[in-house]
Protein backbone atom coordinates (compact mmCIF):
# COMPACT_ATOMS: atom_id res chain seq x y z
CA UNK A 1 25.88 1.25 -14.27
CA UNK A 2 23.22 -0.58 -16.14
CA UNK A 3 24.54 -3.74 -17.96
CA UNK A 4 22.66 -5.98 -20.02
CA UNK A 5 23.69 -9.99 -19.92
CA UNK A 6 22.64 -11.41 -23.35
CA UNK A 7 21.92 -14.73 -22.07
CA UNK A 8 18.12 -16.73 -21.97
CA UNK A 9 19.39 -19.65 -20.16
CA UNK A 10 18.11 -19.79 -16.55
CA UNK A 11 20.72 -21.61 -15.30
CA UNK A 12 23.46 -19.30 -16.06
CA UNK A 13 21.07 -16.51 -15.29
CA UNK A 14 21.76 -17.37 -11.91
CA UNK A 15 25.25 -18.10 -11.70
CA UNK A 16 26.05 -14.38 -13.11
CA UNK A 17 23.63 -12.70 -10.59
CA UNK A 18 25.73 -14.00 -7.95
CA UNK A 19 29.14 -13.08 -9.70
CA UNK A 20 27.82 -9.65 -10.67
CA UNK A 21 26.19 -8.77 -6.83
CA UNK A 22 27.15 -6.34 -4.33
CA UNK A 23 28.81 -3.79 -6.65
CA UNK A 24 27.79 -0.95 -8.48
CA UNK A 25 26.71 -3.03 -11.81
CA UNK A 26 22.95 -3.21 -12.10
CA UNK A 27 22.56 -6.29 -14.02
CA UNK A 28 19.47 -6.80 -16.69
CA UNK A 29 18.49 -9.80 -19.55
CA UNK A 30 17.16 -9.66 -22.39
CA UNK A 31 13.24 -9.74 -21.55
CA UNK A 32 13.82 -6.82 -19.02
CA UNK A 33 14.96 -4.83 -21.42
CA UNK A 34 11.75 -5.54 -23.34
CA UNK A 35 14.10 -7.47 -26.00
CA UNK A 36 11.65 -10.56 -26.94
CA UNK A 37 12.87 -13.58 -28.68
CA UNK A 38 13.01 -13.74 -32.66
CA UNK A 39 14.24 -16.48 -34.83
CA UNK A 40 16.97 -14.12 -35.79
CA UNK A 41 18.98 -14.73 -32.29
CA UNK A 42 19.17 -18.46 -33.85
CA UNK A 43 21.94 -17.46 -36.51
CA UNK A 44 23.51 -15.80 -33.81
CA UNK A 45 25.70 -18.73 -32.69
CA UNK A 46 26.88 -20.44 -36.09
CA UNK A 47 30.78 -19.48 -36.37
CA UNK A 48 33.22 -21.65 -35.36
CA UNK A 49 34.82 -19.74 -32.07
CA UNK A 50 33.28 -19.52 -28.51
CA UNK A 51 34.59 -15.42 -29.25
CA UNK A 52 33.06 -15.01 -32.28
CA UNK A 53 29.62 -16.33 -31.14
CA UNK A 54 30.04 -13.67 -27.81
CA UNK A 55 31.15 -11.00 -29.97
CA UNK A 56 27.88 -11.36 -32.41
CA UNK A 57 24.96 -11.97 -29.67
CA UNK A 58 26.84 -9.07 -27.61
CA UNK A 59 26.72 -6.83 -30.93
CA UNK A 60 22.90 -7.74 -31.70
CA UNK A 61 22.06 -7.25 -28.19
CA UNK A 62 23.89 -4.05 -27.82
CA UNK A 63 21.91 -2.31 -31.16
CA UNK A 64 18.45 -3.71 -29.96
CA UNK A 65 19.29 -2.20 -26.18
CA UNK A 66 21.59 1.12 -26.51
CA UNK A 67 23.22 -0.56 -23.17
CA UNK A 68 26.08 -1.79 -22.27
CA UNK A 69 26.27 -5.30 -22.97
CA UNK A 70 27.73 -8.49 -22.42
CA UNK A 71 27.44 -12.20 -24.30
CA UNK A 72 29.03 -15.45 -22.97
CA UNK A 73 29.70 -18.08 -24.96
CA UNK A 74 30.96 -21.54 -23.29
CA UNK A 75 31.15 -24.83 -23.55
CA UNK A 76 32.97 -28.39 -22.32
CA UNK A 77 35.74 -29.55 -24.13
CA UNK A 78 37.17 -32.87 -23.61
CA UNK A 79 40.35 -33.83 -25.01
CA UNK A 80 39.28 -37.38 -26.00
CA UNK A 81 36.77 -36.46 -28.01
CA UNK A 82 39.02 -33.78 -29.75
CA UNK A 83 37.53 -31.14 -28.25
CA UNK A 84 33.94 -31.91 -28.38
CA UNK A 85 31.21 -30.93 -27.93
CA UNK A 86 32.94 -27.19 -27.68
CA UNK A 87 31.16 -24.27 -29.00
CA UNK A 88 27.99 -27.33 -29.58
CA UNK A 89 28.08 -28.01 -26.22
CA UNK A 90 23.81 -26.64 -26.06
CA UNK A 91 22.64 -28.36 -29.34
CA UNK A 92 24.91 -31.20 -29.22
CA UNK A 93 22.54 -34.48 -28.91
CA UNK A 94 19.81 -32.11 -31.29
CA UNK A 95 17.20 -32.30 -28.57
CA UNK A 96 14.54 -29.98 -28.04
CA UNK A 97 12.40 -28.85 -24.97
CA UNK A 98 12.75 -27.67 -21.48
CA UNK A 99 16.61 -27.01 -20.44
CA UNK A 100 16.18 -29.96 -17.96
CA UNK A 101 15.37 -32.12 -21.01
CA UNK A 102 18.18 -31.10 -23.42
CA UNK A 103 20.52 -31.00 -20.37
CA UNK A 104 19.81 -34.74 -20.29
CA UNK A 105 19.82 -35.33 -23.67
CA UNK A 106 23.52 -34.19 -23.81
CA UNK A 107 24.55 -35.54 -20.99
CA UNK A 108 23.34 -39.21 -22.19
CA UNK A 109 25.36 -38.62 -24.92
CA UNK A 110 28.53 -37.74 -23.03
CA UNK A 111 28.29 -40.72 -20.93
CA UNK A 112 27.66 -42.85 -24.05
CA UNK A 113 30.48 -41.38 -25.94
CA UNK A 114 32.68 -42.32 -23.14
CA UNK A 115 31.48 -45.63 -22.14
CA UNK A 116 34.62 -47.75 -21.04
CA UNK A 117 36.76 -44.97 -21.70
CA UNK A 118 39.77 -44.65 -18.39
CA UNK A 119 40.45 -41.61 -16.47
CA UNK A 120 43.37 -40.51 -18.84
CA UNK A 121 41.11 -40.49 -21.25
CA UNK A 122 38.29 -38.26 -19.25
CA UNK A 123 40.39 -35.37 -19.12
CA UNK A 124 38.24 -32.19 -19.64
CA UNK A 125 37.95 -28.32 -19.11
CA UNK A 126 34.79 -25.65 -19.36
CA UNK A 127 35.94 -22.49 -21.33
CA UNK A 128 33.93 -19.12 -20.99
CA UNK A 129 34.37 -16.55 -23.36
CA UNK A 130 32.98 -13.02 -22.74
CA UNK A 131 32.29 -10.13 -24.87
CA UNK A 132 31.71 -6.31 -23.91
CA UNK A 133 30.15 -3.78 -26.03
CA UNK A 134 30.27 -0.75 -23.57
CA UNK A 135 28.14 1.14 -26.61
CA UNK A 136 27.04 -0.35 -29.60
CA UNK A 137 29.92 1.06 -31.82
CA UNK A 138 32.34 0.58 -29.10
CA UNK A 139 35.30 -1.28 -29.75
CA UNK A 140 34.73 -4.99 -27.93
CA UNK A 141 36.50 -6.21 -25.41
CA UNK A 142 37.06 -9.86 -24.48
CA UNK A 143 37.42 -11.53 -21.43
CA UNK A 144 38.18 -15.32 -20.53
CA UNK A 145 38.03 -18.05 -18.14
CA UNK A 146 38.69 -21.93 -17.52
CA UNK A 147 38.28 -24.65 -15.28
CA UNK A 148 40.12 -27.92 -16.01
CA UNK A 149 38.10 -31.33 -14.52
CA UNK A 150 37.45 -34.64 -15.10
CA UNK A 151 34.19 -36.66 -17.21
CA UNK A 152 32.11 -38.97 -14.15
CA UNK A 153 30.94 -41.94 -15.44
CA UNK A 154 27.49 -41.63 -13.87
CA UNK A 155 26.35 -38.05 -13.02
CA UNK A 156 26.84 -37.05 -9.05
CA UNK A 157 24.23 -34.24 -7.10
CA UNK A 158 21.63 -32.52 -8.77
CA UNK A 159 23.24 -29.17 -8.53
CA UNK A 160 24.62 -26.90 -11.33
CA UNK A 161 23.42 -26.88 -14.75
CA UNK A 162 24.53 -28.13 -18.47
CA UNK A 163 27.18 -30.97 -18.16
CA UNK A 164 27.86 -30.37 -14.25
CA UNK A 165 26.78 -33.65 -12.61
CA UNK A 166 29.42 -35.33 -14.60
CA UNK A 167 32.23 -32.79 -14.49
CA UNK A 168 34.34 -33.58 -11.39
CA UNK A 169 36.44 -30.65 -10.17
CA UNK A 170 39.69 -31.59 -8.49
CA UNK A 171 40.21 -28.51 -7.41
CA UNK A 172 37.45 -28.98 -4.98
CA UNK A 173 37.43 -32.35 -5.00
CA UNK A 174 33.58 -32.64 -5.95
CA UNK A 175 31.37 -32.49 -9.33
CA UNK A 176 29.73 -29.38 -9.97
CA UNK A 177 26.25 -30.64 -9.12
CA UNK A 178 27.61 -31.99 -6.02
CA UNK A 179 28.87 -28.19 -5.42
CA UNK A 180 27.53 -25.19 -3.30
CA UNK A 181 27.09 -22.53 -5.32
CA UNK A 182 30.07 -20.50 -3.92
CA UNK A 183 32.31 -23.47 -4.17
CA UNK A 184 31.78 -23.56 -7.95
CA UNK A 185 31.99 -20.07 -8.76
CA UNK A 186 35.24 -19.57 -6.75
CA UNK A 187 36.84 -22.06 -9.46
CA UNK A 188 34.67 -22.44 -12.33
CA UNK A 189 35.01 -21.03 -16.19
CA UNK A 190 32.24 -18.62 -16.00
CA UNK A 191 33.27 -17.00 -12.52
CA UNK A 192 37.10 -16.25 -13.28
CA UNK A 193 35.79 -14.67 -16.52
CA UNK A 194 32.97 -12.38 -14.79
CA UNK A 195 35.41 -11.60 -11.89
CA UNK A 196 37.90 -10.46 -14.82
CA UNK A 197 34.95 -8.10 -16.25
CA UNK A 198 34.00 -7.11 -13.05
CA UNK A 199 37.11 -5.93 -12.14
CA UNK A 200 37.32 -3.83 -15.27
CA UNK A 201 34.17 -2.14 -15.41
CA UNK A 202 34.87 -0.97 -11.90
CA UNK A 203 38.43 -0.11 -12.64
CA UNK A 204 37.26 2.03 -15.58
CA UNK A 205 33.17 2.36 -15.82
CA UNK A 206 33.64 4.76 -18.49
CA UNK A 207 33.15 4.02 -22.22
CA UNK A 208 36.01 2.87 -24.54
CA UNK A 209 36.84 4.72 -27.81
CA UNK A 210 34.30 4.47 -30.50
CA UNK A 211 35.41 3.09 -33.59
């Protein structure tokens, strides 16, 4: 099957390639599918849930395509700074430019936020929410995945995208941008919740109930 991945970024481009290969899902974004970018996917992303942003890019991106699609929203949430930067976790620092350049812009303002701040207090987790459209007036269905870590005061490795040089999985005992990328899909956010959706478009590759 054909599936279109509403996502721009490059970075996590990549990442769902890899998740999404060696199966029977022939995966496609946005500018493949000749969908070119308007100021109207800008208001896409302005409620106040990772699921709700998912659910409207996947709906918008679903009408303009006819295909199955998905949307991921995601973000870092640390408990010290009650959650933040969450579903801001892009626009957070307000910078503009090349994803390199905001990626540093927010990640100076991590390590800024957190300046003196002990390990207790540098507790953190990435959250991935996904939404399916397997039609455009299908009913959605939502998948989810987390990765709990820790906030680096300086970043570590080059690797990765977003906030990964400073967030320190214990799980393999590394940051993300210290990581290969198999050792950070195997535990991060965004690859339990594309294994989940893998698993269920395979399971049943036929489309859901219309509303």
């Amino acid at each position: 099957m054909k599936l279109l991945v509403a996502t721009r970024s490059q970075g996590k481009q990549r990442e769902i390639l890899r998740l999404l290969a060696g199966g029977s899902i022939e995966v496609v974004f946005p500018d493949q599918a000749g969908i070119y970018q308007t100021q109207v996917e800008d208001t896409l992303e302005l409620s106040q849930s990772f699921e709700a942003n998912a659910r409207a890019k996947a709906e918008y991106f679903a009408k303009q395509s006819g295909l199955p699609t998905v949307a991921d929203d995601s973000g870092l949430e640390v408990l010290a700074l009650g959650g933040e930067p969450g579903i801001r976790s892009r626009r957070w620092a307000g910078a503009r430019g090349t994803e390199a350049e905001v990626d540093a812009a927010n990640n100076a303002m991590l390590i800024h936020r957190l300046a003196g701040a002990p390990p207790a207090k540098r507790r953190a987790r990435y959250r991935c929410v996904l939404v399916l459209y397997r039609t455009p007036r299908a009913f959605p269905e939502t998948f989810q995945g987390q990765c709990p870590g820790i906030i680096l005061e300086e970043p570590r490795g080059a690797g990765g995208f977003g906030y990964d040089p400073l967030f320190y999985s214990e799980e393999i005992g590394k940051s993300f941008g210290e990581a290969s990328a198999e050792e950070k899909d195997a535990v991060s956010h965004r690859g339990h919740a594309f294994r989940a959706l893998r698993a269920a478009l395979e399971a049943s590759p036929h489309t859901k109930q219309e509303n």
